[in-house]
C-alpha atoms as a PDB file:
ATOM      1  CA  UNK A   1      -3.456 -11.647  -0.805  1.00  0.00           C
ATOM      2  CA  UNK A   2      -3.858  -8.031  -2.507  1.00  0.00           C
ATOM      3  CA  UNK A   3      -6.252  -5.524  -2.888  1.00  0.00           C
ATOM      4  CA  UNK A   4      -6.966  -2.237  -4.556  1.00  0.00           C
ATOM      5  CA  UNK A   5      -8.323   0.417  -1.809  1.00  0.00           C
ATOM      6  CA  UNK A   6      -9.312   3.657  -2.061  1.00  0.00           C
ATOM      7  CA  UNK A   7      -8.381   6.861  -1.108  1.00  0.00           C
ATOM      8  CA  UNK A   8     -10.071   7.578   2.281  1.00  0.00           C
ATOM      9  CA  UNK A   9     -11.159  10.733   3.623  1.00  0.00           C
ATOM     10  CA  UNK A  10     -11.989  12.410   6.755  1.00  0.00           C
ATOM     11  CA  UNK A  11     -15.463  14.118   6.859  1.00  0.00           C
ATOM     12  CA  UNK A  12     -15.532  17.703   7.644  1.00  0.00           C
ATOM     13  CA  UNK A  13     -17.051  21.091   7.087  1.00  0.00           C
ATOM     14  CA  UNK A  14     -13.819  22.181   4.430  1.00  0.00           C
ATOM     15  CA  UNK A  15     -14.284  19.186   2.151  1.00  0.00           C
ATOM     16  CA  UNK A  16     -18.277  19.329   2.206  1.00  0.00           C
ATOM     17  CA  UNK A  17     -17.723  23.061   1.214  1.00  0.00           C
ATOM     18  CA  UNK A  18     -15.123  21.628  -1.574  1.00  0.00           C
ATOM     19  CA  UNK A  19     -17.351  19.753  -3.151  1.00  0.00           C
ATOM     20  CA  UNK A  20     -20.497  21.992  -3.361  1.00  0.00           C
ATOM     21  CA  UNK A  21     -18.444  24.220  -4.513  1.00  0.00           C
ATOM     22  CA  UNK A  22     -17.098  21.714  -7.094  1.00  0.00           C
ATOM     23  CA  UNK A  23     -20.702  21.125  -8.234  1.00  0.00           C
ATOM     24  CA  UNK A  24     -22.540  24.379  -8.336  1.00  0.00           C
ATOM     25  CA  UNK A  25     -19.466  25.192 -10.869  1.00  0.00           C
ATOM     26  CA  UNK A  26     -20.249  22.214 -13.228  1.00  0.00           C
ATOM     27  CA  UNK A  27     -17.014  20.550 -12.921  1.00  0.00           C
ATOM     28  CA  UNK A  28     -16.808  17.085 -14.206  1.00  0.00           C
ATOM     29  CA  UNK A  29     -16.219  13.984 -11.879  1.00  0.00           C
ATOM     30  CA  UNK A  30     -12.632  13.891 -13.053  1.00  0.00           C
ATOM     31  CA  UNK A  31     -12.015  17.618 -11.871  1.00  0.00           C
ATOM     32  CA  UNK A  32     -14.054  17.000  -8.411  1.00  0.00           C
ATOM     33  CA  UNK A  33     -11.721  14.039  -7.886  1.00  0.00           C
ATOM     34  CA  UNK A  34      -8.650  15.685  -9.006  1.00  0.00           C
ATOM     35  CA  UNK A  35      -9.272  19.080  -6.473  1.00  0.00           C
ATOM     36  CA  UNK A  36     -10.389  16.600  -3.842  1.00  0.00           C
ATOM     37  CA  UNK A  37      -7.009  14.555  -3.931  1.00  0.00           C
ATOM     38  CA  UNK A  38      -4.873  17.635  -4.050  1.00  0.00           C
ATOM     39  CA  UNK A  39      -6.584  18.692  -0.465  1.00  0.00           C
ATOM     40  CA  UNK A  40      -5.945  15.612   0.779  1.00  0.00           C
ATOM     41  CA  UNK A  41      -2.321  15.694  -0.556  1.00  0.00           C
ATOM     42  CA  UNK A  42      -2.379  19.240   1.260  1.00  0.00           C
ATOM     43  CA  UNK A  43      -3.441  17.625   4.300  1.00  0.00           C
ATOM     44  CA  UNK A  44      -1.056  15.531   4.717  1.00  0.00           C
ATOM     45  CA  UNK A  45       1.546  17.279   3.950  1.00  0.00           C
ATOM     46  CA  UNK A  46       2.789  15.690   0.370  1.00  0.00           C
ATOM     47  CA  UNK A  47       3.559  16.541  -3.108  1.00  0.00           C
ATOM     48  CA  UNK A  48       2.913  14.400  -5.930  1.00  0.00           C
ATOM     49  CA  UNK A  49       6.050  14.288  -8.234  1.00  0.00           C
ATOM     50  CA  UNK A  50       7.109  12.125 -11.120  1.00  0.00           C
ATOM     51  CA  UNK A  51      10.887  10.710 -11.846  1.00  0.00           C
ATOM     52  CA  UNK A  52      12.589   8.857 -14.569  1.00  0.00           C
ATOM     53  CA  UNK A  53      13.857   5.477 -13.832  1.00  0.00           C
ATOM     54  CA  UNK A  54      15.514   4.120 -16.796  1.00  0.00           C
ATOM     55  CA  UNK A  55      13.112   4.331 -19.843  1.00  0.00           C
ATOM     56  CA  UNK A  56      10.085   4.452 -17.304  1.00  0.00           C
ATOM     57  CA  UNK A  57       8.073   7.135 -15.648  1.00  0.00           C
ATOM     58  CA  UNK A  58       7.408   6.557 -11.590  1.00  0.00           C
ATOM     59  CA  UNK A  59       5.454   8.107  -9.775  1.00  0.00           C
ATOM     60  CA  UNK A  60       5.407   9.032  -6.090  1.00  0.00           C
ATOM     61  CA  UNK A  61       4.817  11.752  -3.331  1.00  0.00           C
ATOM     62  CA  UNK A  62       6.878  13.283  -0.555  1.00  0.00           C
ATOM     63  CA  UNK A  63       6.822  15.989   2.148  1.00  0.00           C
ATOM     64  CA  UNK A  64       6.069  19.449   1.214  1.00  0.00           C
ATOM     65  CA  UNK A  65       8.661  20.468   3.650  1.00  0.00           C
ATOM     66  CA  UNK A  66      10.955  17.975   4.416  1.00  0.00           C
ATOM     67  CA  UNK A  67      11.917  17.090   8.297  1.00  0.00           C
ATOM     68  CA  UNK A  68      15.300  16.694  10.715  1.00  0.00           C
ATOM     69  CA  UNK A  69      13.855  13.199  11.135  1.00  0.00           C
ATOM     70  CA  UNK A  70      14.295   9.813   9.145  1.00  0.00           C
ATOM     71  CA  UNK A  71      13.224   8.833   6.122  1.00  0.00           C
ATOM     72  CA  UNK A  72       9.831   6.464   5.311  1.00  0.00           C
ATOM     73  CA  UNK A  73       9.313   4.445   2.112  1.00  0.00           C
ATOM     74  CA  UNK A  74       5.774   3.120   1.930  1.00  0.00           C
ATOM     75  CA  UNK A  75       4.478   0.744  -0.594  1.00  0.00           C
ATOM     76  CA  UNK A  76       0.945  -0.325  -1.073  1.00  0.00           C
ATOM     77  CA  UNK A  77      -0.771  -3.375  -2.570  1.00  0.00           C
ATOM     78  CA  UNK A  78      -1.807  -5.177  -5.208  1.00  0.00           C
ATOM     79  CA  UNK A  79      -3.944  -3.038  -8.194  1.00  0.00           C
ATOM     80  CA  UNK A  80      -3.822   0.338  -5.459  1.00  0.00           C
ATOM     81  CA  UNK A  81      -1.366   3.168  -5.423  1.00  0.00           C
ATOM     82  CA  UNK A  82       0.278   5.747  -3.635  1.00  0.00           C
ATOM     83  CA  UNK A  83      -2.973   8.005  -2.349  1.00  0.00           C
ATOM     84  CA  UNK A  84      -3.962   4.973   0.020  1.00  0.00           C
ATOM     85  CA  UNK A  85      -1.467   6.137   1.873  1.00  0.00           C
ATOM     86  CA  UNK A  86      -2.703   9.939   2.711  1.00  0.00           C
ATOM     87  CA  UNK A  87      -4.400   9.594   5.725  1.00  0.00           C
ATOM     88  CA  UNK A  88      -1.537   7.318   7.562  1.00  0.00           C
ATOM     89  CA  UNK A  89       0.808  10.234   6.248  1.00  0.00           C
ATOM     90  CA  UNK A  90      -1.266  13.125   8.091  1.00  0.00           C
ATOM     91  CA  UNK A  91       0.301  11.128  11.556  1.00  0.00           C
ATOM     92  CA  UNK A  92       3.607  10.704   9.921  1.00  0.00           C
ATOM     93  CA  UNK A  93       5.038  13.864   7.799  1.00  0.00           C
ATOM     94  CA  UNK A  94       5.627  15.927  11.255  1.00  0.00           C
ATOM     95  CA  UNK A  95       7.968  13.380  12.000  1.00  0.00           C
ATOM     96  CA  UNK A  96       9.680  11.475   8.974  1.00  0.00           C
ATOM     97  CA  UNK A  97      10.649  12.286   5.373  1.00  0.00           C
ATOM     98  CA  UNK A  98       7.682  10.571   3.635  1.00  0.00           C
ATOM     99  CA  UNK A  99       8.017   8.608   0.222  1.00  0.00           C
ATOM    100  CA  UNK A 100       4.738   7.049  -1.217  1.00  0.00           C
ATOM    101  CA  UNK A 101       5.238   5.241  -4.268  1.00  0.00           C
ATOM    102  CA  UNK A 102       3.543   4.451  -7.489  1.00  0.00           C
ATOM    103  CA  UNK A 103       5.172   0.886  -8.076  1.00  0.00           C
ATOM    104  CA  UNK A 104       5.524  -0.207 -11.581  1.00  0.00           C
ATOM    105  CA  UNK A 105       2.160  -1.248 -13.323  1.00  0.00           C
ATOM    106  CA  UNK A 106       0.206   0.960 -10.961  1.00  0.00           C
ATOM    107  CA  UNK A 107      -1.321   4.544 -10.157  1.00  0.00           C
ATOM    108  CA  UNK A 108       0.295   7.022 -12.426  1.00  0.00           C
ATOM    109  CA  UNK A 109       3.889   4.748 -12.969  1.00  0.00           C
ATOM    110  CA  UNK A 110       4.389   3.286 -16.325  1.00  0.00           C
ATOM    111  CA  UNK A 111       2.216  -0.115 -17.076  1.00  0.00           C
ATOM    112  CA  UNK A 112       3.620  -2.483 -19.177  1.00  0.00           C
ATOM    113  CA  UNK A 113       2.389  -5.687 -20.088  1.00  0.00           C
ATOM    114  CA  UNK A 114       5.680  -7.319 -20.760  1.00  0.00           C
ATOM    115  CA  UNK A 115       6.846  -6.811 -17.632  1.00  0.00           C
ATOM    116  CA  UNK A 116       7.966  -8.784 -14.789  1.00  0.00           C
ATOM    117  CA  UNK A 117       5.929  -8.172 -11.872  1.00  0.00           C
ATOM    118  CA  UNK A 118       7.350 -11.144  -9.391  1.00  0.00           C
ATOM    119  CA  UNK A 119       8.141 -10.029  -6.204  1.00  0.00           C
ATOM    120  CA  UNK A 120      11.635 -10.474  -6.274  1.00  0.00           C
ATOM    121  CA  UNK A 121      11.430  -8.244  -9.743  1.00  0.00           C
ATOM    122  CA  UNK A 122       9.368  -5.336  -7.732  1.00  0.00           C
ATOM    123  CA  UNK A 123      11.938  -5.358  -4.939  1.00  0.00           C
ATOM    124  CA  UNK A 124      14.684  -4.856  -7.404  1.00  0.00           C
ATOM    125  CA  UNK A 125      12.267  -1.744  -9.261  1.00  0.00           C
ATOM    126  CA  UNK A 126      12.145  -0.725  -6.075  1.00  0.00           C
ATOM    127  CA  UNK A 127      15.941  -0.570  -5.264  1.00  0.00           C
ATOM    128  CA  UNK A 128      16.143   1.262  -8.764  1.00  0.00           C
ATOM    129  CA  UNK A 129      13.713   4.065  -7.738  1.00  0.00           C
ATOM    130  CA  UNK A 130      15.266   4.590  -4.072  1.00  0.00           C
ATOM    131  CA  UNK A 131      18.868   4.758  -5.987  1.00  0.00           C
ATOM    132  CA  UNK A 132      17.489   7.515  -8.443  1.00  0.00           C
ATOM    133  CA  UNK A 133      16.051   8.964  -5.245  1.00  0.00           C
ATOM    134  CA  UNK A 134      19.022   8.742  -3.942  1.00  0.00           C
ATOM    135  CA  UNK A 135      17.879   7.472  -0.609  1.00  0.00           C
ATOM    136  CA  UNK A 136      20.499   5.486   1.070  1.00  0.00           C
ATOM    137  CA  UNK A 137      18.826   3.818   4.307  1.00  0.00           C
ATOM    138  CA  UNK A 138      15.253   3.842   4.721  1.00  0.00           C
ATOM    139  CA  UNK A 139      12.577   2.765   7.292  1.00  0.00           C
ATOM    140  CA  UNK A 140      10.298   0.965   4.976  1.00  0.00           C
ATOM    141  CA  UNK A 141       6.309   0.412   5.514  1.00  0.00           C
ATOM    142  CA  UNK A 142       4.565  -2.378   2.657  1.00  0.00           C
ATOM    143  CA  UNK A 143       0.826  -3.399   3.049  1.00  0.00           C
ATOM    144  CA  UNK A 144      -0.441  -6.751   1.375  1.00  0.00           C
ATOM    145  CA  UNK A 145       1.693  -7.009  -1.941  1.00  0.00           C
ATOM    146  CA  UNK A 146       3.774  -4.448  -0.999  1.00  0.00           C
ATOM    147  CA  UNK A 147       4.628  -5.983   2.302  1.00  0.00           C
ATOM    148  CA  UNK A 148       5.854  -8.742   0.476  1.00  0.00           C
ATOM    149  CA  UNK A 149       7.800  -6.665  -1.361  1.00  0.00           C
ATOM    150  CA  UNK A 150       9.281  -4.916   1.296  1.00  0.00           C
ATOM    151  CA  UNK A 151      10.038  -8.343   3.374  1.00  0.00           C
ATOM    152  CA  UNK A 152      12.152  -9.189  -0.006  1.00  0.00           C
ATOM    153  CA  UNK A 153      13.826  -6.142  -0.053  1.00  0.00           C
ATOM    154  CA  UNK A 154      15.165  -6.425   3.314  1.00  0.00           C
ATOM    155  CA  UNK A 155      16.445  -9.998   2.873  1.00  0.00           C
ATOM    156  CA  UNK A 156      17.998  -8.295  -0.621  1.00  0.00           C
ATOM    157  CA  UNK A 157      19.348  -5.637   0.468  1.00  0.00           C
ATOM    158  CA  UNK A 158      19.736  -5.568   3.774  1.00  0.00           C
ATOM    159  CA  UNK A 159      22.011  -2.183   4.273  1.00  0.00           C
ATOM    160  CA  UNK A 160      19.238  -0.133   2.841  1.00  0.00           C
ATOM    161  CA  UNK A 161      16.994  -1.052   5.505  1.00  0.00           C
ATOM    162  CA  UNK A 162      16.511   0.559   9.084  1.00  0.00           C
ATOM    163  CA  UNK A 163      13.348  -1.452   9.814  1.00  0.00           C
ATOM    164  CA  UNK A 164      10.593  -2.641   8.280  1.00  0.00           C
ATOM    165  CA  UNK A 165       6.760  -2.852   8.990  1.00  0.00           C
ATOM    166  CA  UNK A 166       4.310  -5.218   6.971  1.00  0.00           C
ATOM    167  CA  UNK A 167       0.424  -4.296   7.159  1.00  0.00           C
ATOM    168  CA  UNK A 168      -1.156  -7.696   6.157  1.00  0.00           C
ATOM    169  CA  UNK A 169       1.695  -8.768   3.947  1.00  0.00           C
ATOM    170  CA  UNK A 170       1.411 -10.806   0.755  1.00  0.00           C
ATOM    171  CA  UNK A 171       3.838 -13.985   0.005  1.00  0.00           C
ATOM    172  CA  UNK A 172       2.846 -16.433   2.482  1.00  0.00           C
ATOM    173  CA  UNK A 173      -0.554 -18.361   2.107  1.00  0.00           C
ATOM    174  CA  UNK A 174      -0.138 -21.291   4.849  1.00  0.00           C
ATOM    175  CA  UNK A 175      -3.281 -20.497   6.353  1.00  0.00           C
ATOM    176  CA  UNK A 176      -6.110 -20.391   3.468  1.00  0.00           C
ATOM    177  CA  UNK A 177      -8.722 -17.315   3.153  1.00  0.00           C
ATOM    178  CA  UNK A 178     -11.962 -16.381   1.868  1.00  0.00           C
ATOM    179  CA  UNK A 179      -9.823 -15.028  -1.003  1.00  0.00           C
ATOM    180  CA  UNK A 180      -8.265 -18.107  -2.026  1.00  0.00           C
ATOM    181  CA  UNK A 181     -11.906 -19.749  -2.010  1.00  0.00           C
ATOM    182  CA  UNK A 182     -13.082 -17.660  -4.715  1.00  0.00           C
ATOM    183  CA  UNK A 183     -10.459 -17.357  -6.196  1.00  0.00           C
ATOM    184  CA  UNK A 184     -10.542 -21.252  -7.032  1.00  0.00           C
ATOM    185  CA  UNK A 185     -14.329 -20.663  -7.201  1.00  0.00           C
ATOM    186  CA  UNK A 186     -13.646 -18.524 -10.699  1.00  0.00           C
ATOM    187  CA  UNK A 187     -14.036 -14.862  -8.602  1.00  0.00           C
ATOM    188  CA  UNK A 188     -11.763 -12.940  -8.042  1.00  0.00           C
ATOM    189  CA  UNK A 189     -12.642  -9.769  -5.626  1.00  0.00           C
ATOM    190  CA  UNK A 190      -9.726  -7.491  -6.457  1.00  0.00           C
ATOM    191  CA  UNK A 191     -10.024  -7.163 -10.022  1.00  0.00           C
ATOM    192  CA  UNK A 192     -12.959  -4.662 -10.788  1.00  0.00           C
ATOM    193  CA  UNK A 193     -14.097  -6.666 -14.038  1.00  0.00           C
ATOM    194  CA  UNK A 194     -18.037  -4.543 -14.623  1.00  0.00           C
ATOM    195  CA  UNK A 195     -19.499  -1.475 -13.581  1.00  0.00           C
ATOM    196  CA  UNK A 196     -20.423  -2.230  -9.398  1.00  0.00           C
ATOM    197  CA  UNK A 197     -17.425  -4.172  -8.689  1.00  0.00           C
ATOM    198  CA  UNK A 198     -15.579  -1.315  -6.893  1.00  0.00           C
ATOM    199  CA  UNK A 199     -17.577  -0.613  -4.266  1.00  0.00           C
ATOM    200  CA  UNK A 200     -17.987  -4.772  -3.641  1.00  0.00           C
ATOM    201  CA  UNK A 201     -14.492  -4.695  -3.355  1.00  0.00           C
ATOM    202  CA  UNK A 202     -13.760  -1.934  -0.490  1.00  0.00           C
ATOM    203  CA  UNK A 203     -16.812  -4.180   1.210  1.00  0.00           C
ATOM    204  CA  UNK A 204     -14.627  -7.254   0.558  1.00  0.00           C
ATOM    205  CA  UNK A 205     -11.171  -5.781   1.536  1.00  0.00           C
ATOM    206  CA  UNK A 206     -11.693  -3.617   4.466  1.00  0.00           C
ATOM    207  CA  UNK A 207     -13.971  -4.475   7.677  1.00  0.00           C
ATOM    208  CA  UNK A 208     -14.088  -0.960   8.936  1.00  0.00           C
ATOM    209  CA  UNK A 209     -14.676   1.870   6.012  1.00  0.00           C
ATOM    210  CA  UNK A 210     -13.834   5.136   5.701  1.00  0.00           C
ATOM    211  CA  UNK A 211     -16.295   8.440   4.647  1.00  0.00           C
ATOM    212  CA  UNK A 212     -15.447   9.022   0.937  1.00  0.00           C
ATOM    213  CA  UNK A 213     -17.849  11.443  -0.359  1.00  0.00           C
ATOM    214  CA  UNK A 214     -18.846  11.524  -4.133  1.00  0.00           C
ATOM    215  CA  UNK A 215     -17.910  11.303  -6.876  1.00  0.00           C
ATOM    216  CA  UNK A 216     -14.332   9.095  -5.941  1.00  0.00           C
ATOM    217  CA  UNK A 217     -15.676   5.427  -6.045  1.00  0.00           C
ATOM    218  CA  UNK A 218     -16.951   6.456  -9.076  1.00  0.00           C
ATOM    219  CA  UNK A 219     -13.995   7.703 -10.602  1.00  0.00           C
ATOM    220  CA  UNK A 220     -11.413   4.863  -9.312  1.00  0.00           C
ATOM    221  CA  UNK A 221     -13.920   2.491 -10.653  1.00  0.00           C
ATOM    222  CA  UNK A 222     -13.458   3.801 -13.986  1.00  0.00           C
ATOM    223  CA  UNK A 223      -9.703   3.930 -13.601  1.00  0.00           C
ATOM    224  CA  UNK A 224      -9.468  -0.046 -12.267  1.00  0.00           C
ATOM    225  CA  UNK A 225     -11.696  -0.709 -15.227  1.00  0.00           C
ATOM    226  CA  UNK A 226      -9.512   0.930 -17.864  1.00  0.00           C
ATOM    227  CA  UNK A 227      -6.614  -1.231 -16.003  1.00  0.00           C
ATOM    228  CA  UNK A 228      -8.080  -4.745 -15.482  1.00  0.00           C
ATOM    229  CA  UNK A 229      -5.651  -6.077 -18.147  1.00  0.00           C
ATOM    230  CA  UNK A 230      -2.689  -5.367 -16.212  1.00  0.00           C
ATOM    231  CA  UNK A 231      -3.696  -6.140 -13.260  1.00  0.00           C
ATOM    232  CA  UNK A 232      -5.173  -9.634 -14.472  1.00  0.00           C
ATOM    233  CA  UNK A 233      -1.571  -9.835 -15.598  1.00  0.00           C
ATOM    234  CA  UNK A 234       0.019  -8.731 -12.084  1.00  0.00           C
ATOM    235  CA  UNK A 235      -2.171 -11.190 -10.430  1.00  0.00           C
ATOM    236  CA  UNK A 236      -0.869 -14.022 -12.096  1.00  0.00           C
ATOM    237  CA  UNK A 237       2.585 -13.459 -11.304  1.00  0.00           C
ATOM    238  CA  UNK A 238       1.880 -12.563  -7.764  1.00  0.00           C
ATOM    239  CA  UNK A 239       0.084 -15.645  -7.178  1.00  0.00           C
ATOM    240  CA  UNK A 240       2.585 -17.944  -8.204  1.00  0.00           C
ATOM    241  CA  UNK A 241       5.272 -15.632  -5.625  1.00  0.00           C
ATOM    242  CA  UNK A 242       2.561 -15.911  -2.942  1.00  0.00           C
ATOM    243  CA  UNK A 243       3.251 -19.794  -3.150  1.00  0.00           C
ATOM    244  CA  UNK A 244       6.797 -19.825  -3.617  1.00  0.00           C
ATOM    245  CA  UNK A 245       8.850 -22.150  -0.676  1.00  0.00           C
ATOM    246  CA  UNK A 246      11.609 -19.643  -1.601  1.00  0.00           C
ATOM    247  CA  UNK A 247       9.605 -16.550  -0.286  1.00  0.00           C
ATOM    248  CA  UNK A 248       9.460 -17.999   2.648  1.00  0.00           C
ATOM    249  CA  UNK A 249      13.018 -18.799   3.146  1.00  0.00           C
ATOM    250  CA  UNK A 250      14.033 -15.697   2.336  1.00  0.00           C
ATOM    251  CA  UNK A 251      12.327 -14.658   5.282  1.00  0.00           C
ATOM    252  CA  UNK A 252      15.060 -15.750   7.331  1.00  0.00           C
ATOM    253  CA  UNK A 253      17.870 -13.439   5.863  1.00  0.00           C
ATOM    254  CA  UNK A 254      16.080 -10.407   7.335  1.00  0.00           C
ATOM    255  CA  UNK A 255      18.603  -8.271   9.252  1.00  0.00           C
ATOM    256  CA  UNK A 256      16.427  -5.733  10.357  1.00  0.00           C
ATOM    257  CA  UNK A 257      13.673  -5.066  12.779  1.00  0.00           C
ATOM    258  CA  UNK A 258      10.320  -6.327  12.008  1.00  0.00           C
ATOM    259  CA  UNK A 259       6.535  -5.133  12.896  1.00  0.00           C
ATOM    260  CA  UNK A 260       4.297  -7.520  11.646  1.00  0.00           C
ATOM    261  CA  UNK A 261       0.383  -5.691  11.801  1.00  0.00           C
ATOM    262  CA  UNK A 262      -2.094  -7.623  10.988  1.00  0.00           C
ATOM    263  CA  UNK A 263      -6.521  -7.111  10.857  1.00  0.00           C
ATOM    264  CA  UNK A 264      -8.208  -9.642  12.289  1.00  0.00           C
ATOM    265  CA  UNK A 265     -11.120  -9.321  10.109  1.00  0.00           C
ATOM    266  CA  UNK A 266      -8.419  -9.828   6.816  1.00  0.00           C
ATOM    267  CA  UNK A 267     -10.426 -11.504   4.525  1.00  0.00           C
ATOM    268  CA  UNK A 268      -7.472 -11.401   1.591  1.00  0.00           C
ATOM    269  CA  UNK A 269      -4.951 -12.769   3.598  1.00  0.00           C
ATOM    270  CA  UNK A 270      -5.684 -15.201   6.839  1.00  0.00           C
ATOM    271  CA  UNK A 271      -4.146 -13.202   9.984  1.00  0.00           C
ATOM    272  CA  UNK A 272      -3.197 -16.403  10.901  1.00  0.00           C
ATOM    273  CA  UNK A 273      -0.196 -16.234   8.486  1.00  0.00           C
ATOM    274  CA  UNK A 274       1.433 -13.348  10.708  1.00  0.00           C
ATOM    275  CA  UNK A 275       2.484 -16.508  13.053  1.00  0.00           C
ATOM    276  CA  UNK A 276       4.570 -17.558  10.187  1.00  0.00           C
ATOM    277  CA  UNK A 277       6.324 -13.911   9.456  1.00  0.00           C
ATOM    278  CA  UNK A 278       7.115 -13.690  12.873  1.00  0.00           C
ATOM    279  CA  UNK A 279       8.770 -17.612  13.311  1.00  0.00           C
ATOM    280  CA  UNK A 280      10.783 -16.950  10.385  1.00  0.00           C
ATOM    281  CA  UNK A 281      11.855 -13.079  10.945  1.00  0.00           C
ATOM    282  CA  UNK A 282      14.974 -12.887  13.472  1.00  0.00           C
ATOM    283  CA  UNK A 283      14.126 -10.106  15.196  1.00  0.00           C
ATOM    284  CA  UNK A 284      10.029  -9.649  14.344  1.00  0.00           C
ATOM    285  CA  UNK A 285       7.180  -8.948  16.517  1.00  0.00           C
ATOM    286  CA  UNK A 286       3.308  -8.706  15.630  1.00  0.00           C
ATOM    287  CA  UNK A 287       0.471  -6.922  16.505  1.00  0.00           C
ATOM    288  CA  UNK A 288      -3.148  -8.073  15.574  1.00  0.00           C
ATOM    289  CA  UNK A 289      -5.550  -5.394  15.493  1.00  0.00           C
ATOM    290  CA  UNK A 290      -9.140  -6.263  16.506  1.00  0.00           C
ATOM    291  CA  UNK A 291     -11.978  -5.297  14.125  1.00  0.00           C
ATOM    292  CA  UNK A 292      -9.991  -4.328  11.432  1.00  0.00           C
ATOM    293  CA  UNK A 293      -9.669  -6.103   7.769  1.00  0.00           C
ATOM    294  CA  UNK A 294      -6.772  -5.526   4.864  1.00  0.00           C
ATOM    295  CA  UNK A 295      -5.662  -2.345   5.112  1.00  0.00           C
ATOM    296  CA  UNK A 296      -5.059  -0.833   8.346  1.00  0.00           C
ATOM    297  CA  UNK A 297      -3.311   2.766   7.542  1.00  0.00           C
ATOM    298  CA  UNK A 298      -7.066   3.455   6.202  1.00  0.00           C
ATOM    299  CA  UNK A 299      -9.011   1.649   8.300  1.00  0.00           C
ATOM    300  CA  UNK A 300      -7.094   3.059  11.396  1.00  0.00           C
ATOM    301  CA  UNK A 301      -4.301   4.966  10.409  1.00  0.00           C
ATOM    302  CA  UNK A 302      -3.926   7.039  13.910  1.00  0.00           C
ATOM    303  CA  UNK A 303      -3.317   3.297  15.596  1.00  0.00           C
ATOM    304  CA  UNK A 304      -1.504   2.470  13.084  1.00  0.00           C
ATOM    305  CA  UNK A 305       1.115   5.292  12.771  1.00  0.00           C
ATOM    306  CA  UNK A 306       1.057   5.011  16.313  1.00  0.00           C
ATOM    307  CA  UNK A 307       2.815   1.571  16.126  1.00  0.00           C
ATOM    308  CA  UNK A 308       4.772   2.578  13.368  1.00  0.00           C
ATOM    309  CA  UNK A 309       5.859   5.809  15.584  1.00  0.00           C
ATOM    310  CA  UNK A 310       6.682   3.283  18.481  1.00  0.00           C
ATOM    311  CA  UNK A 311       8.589   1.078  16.703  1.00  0.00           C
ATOM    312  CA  UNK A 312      11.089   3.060  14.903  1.00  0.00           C
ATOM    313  CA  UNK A 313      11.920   4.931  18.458  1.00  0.00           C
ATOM    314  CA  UNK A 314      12.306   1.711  20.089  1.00  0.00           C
ATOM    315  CA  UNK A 315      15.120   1.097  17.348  1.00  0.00           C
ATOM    316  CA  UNK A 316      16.276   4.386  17.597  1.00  0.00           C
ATOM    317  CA  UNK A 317      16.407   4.212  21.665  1.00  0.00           C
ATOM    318  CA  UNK A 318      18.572   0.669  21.755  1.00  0.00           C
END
């Protein structure tokens, strides 16, 4: 139902150059990966920033020069963070006021142990960051956990939201998938638990996979190593959400326009469940995208902001 992805990359001449350059000057992986996510941040357009939010530290990005256009909140999934959504924001930042967060317990936000990670808790971290933001109405974007989250949000709040697209969304598990199989097998694929793990998991979560040179896989498998105990802990209380009748219900309390996108290939979270989004969602529609798995803004993030692109002028047209 969530997944940790990587940051993807487009192959071409620059980058190549980047990175032999990178190596004939002995940098370490760190540095490589570090210069290679600030020209990707460049790319598209984004800054990385940090705010307070109470006691803790979130991180996010957001347009290098902001836009006469609306404003887009996008929040990834389960054990990821805000870079897996750079190359959906190359499509977007001409065009909206782009917010990428780090939520709580991931990327470079704050990760506490003792801390409630439910969905309906993230939804209500996320209120608190958009109020310190000081962002008022959004258009909001979740994939997998996040699109749970940002289904909640909209049945919470339901003036701060414009519309909403989920990309494979977490929270409802009617139809079973080959994640829930191993997962009551004793194995779960989104938790990088030994040295190897990562690169099984980008095979498990996403059907069609992006060109990320060296030495990145190597260097977010470190990082999900160094966080496996917080996202064991995650896990566990997203599981019990994704089960929750209540989720579900709350469904129903949506005000705003939905876009329900959904891989076939999804082997997290059955695209079967997208039938059950869009019965319970008012107004909802769904796309399902052929030969695509988890995470479409990586897997096809021109398609994707496409229908994203679509779907807030059709709101904006009526």
């Amino acid at each position: 139902m969530l997944r940790p992805l990587p940051a993807a990359f487009r192959p071409c001449a620059l980058l190549i150059l980047l990175v032999s350059i990178l190596l004939l000057s002995g940098c370490s992986r760190e540095a490589i990966y570090d210069a290679m996510m600030a020209h990707e941040r460049k790319a598209a357009g984004l800054l990385d920033a940090q705010i307070e939010v109470g006691d803790r530290t979130i991180a996010y990005l957001h347009n290098e020069y902001p836009v006469d256009g609306p404003t887009l909140v996008l929040l990834h999934g389960f054990a990821a963070n805000k870079e897996n959504w750079l190359r959906l924001s190359r499509e977007l930042t001409d065009h909206y006021n782009v917010y990428a967060i780090d939520l709580p317990g991931h990327g470079a936000s704050d990760k506490d142990l003792d801390r409630d990670y439910s969905i309906g808790a993230q939804a209500g971290y996320v209120k608190a960051i958009l109020d310190t933001l000081d962002l008022k109405r959004v258009h909001m974007v979740g994939n997998s956990m996040g699109g749970a989250i940002t289904a909640q949000f909209a049945a919470t709040y339901p003036d701060r939201v414009a519309s909403a697209t989920l990309l494979d969304p977490a929270g409802v598990m009617t139809y079973d998938s080959e994640l829930v199989e191993r997962v009551k097998a004793g194995d779960n694929p989104l938790i990088v638990e030994q040295p190897g793990d990562f690169e099984k998991l980008v095979d498990f979560a996403l059907e069609q996979k992006p060109f990320v040179p060296w030495p990145i896989y190597s260097v977010m498998e470190d990082r999900a190593l160094a966080d496996r105990a917080i996202h064991h802990r995650i896990f566990e209380q997203i599981e019990k959400s994704g089960y929750d009748a209540a989720f579900r219900d709350h469904l129903a309390s949506i005000r705003a326009p939905v876009l329900i996108v959904w891989g076939r290939d999804d082997r997290v979270i059955n695209y079967r469940n997208a039938d059950v989004f869009e019965e319970r969602i008012p107004n909802a529609r769904k796309v399902i995208l052929e030969h695509v798995g988890h995470a479409p803004m990586i897997e096809v993030p021109e398609q994707t902001a496409r229908l994203i692109r679509d779907f807030i002028q059709d709101q904006t047209d009526r």
